[in-house]
Each structure stands twice: as C-alpha cells, then as structure tokens.
Protein backbone atom coordinates (compact mmCIF):
# COMPACT_ATOMS: atom_id res chain seq x y z
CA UNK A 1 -11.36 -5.53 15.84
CA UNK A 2 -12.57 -2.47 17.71
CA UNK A 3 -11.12 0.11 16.22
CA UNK A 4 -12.23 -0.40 12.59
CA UNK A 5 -14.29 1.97 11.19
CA UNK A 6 -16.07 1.53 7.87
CA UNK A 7 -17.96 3.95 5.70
CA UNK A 8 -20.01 3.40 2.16
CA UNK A 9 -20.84 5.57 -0.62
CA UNK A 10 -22.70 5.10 -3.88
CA UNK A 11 -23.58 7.61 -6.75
CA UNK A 12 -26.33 6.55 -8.92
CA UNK A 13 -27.68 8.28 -12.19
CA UNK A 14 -29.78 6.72 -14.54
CA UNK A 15 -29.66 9.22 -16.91
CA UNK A 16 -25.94 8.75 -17.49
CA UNK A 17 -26.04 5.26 -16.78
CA UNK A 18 -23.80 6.00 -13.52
CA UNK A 19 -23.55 3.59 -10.53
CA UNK A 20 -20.59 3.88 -8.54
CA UNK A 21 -19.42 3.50 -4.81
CA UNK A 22 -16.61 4.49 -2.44
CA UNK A 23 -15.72 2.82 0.63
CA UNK A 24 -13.33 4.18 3.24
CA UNK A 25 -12.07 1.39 5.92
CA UNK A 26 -9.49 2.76 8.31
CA UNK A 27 -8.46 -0.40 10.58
CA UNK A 28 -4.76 -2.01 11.65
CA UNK A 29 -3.03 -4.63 9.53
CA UNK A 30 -1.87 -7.81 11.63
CA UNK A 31 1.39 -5.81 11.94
CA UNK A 32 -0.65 -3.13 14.57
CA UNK A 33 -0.01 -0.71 11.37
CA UNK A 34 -2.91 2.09 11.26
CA UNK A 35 -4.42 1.91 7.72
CA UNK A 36 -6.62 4.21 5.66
CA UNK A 37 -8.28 2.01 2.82
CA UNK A 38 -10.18 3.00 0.04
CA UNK A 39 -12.08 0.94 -2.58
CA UNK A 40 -14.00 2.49 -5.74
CA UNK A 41 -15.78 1.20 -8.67
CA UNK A 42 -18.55 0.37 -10.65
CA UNK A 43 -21.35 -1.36 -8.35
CA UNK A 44 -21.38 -4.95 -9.18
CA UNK A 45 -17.71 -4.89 -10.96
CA UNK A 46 -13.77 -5.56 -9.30
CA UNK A 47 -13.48 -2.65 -7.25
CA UNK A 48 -9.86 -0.57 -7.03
CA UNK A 49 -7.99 -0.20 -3.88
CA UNK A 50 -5.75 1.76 -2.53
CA UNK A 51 -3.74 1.71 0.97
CA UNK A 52 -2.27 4.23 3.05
CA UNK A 53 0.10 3.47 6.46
CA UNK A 54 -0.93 6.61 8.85
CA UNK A 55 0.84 7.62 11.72
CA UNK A 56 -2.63 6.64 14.24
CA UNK A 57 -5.43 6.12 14.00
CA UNK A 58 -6.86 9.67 15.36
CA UNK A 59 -4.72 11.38 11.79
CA UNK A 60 -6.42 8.20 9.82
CA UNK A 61 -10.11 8.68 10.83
CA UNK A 62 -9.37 12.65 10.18
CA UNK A 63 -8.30 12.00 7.24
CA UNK A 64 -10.98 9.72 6.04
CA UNK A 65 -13.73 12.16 7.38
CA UNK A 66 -12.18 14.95 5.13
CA UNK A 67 -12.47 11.98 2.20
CA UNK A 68 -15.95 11.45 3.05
CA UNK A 69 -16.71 15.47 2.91
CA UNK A 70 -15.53 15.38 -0.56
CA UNK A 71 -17.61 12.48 -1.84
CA UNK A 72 -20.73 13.76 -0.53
CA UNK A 73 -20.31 16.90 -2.30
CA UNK A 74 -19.44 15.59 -5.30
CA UNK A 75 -23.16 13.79 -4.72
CA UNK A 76 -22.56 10.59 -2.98
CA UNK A 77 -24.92 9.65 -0.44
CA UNK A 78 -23.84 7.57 2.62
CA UNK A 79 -25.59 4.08 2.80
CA UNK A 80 -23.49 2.83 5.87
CA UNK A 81 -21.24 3.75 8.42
CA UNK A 82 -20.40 1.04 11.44
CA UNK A 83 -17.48 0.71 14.25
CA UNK A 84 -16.61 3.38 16.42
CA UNK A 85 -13.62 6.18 16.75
C-alpha cells in the first residue's frame, strides 16, 4: 500500500539492562479506515499493540510525528523510517 508509513525506535542501556523499541505504523485497514498503530516492548519478546481509527491520514501521520518527538527525547534513536506521506 502507498500510503503506509512506518517508523522504528529502540532504547538500549547496558547498564540497566534496558533494550526496548517503539514502532509507529500509520496505514488503512481493508475497511479504507486510517490507522495509527503502535507496538512496544522488550527487543526479542511479544510486543504490545495498540490501535487508533483517525479521521485521515494527514491528522494520523501528525499525530505519529508528535509520538515520535516524544520518544526521541525520552532517548530513543530512530533505526528506520520507510513509505512516504
């Protein structure tokens, strides 16, 4: 699909024995619904999910871009980022 837009994040600290990641997808379900997903974890272990139905898909990549603000200063670094706006 063209308009999905992936993003992924990982935090790792040896010290504290820290390695975690945060993915945002935001993409359309088969129903043409705009969706904002994010996944977080442990690296290596089930990851949690969580979906959100947005209005389109300009409020879902704003909205995911604010999301990736946060985790970056909370010390994430960006690995990847593919698909287009």
């Amino acid at each position: 699909m063209d308009e999905t837009r992936s993003s992924h994040f990982e935090r790792r600290d040896a010290t504290r024995n820290m390695q975690r990641f945060y993915r945002l997808t935001v993409t359309r379900d088969l129903f043409g619904t705009v969706l904002l997903i994010r996944e977080w974890g442990r690296i290596g272990v089930y990851a949690r999910e969580r979906r959100e139905a947005k209005e389109n898909l300009a409020g879902a990549c704003r909205d995911a871009d604010r999301l990736a603000v946060q985790k970056q200063r909370r010390g994430y670094r960006l690995i990847e980022a593919d698909g287009t706006r």
